[in-house]
Protein backbone atom coordinates (compact mmCIF):
# COMPACT_ATOMS: atom_id res chain seq x y z
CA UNK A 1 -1.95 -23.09 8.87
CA UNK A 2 1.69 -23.04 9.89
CA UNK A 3 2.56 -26.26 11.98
CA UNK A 4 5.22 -25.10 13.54
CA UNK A 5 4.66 -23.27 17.03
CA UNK A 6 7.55 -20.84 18.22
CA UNK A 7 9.62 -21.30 21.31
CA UNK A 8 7.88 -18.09 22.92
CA UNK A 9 4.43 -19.88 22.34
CA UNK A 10 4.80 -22.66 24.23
CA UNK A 11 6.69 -21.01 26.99
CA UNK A 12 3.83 -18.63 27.51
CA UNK A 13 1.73 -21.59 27.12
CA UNK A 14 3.28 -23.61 29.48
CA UNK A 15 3.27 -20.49 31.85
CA UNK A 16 -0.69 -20.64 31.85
CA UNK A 17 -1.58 -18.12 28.95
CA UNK A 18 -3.72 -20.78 27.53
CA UNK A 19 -5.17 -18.80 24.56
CA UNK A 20 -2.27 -17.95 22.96
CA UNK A 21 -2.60 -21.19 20.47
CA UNK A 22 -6.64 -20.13 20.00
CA UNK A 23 -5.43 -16.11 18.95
CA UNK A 24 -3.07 -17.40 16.90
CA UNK A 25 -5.33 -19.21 15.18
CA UNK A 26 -7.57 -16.23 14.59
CA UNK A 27 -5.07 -14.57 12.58
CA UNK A 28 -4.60 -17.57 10.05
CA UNK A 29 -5.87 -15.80 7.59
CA UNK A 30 -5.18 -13.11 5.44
CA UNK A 31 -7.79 -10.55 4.54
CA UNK A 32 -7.87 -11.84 0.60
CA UNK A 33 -8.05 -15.69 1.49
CA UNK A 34 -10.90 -14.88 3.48
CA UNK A 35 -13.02 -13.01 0.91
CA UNK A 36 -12.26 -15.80 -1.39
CA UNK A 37 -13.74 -18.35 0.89
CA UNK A 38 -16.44 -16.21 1.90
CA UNK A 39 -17.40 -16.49 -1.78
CA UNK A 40 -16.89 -19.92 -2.42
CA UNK A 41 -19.41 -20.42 0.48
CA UNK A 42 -21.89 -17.92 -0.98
CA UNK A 43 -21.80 -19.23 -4.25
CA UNK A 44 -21.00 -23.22 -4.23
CA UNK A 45 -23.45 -24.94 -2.86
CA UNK A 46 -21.92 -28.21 -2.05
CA UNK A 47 -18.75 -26.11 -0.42
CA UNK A 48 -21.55 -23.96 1.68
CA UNK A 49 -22.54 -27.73 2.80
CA UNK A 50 -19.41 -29.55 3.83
CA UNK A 51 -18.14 -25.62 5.62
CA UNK A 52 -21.76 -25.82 7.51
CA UNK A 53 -21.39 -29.59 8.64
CA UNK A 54 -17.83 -28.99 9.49
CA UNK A 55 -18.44 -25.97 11.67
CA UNK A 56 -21.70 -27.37 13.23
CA UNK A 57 -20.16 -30.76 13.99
CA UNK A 58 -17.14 -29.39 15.48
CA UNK A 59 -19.23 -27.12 17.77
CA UNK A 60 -21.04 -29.63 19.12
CA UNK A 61 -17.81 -31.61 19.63
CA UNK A 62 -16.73 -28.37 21.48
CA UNK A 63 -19.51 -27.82 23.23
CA UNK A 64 -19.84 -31.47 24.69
CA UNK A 65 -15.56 -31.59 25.51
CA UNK A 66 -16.45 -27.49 27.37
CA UNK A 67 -19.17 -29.44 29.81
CA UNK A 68 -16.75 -32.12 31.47
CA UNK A 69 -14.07 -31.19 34.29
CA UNK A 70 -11.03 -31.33 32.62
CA UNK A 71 -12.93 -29.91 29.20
CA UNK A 72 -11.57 -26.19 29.01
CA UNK A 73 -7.70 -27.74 28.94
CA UNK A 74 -8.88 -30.10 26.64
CA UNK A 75 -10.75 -27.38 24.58
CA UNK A 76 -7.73 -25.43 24.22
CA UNK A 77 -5.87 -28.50 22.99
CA UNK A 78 -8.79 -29.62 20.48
CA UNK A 79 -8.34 -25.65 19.20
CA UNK A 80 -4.57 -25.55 18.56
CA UNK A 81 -5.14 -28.92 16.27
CA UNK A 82 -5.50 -28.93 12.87
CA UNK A 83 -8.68 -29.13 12.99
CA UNK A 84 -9.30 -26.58 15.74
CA UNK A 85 -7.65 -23.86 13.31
CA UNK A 86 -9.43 -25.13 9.96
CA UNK A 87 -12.55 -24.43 11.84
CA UNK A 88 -11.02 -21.08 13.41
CA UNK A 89 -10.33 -20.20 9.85
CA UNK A 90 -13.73 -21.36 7.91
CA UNK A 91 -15.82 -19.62 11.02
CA UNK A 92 -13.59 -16.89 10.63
CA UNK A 93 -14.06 -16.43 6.40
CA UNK A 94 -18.20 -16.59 6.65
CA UNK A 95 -17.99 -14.48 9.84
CA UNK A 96 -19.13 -17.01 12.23
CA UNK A 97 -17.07 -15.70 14.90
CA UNK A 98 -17.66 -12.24 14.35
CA UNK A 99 -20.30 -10.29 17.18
């Protein structure tokens, strides 16, 4: 969850590669932290709760800000938040965002 975004981001970014925040955030986590949220979800039932609001609410959020005119730049920037990469990284840990 590293707050700091590198000179080459943002110049791509500002160049109109506006997914480079979103694949970062993809890769927040390593293989180990995942597993040990994935279990934490599977086994504590309040966590499995608060992760399921969390990612439900913010995809509704998302999918609401996606429908407007100016929602896709605004998606990106909602993604490349904190929250926008604790969600990348809880979806990614119980394999919400896997096919």
């Amino acid at each position: 969850m590293d707050a700091d975004v590198s000179d080459t981001a943002w110049s791509a970014y500002l160049k109109g590669d506006r997914g480079v925040f979103t694949r970062r955030a993809v890769k927040l986590l390593e293989p180990a932290e995942s597993k040990a949220i994935s279990r934490l979800f599977q086994d504590e039932v309040g966590f499995r709760e608060h992760v399921s609001r969390y990612i439900h609410d913010f995809e509704a959020m998302l999918r609401q800000l996606l429908s407007t005119r100016d929602g896709h730049a605004l998606g990106v920037t909602l993604l490349s938040s904190d929250m926008g990469k604790l969600y990348v990284a809880l979806a990614q840990a119980i394999e919400r965002l896997r096919n």
